[in-house]
Protein backbone atom coordinates (compact mmCIF):
# COMPACT_ATOMS: atom_id res chain seq x y z
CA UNK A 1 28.68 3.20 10.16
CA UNK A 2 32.04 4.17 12.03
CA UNK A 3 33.29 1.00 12.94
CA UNK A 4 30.61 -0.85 14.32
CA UNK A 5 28.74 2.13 15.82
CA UNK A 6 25.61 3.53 13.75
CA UNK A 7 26.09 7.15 12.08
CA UNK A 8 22.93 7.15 10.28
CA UNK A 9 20.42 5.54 8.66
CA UNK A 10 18.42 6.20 5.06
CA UNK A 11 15.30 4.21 4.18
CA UNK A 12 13.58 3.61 1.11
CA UNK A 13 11.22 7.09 1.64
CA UNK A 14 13.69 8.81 2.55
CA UNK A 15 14.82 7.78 -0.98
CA UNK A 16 11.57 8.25 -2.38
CA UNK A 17 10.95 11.92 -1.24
CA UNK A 18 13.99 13.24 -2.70
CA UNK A 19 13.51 14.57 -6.22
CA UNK A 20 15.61 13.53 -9.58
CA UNK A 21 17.86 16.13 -8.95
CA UNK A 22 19.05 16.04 -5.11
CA UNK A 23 19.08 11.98 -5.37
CA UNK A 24 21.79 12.51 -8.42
CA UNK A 25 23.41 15.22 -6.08
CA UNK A 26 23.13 14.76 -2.64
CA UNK A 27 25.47 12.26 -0.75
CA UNK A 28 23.99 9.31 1.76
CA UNK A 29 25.54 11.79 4.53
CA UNK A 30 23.62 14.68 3.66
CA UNK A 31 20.41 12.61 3.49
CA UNK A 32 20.78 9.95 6.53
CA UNK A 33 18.92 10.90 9.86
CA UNK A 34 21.57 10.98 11.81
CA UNK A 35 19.78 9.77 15.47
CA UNK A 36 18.65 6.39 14.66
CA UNK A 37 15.95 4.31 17.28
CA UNK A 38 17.43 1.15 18.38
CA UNK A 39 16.60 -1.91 20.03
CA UNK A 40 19.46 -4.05 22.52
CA UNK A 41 19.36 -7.93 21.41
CA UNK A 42 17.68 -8.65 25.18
CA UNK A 43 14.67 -6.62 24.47
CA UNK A 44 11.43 -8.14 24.41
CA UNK A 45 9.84 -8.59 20.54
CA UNK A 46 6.86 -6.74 21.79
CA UNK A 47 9.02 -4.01 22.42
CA UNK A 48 10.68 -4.28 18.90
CA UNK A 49 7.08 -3.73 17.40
CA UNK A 50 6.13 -1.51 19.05
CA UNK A 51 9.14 0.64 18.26
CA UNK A 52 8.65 0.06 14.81
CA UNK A 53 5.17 1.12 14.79
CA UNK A 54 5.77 4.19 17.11
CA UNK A 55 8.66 5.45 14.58
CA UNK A 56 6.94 4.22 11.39
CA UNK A 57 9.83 2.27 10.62
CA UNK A 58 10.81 -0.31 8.06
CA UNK A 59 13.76 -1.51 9.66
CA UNK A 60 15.02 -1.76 13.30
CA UNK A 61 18.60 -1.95 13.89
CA UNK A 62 19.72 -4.27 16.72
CA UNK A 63 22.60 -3.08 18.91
CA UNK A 64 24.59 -5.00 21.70
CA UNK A 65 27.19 -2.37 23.92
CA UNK A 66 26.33 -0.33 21.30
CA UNK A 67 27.49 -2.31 18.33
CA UNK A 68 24.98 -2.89 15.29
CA UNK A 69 24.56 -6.66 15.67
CA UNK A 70 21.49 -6.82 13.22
CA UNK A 71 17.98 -5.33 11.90
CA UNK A 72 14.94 -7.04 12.09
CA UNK A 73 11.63 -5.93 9.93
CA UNK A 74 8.27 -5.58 11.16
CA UNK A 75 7.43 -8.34 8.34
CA UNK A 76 10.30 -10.79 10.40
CA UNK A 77 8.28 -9.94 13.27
CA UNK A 78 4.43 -10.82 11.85
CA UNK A 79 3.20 -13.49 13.61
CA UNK A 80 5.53 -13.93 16.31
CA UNK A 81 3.39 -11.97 19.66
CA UNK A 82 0.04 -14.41 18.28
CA UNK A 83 2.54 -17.80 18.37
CA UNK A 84 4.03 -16.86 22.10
CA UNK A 85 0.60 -16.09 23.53
């Protein structure tokens, strides 16, 4: 983060493919992926999902005027397209 703007983001295999040695020496900056997929608070839940899936994501950050607001999982979103339809 840089105030409330997204710089980067670094998920658990990004973690995981690192070895022993770049984990102990490698800062969160060096590692991050620094264009991160976002979803505006408007967008539909379908859309979230399939976002997710289409990135392979564990986590989508949600963004209003570009300000990180939140981030929703695909396991907050199980369930939620069968219960609207």
């Amino acid at each position: 983060m840089k105030g409330s703007s997204i710089r980067g983001i670094l998920s658990k295999d990004d973690l995981i493919k690192l070895t022993e040695n770049e984990r102990l020496n490698l800062s969160v900056k060096d590692r991050m992926i620094k264009t991160v997929a976002c979803i505006s608070t408007d967008s539909d839940v379908r859309d979230a999902i399939q976002k997710i899936k289409q990135y392979r994501l564990e986590c989508l950050p949600v963004c209003q005027n570009n300000i990180l607001v939140g981030i929703i999982t695909l396991q907050d979103l199980q369930g939620t397209t069968k219960r609207s339809s």
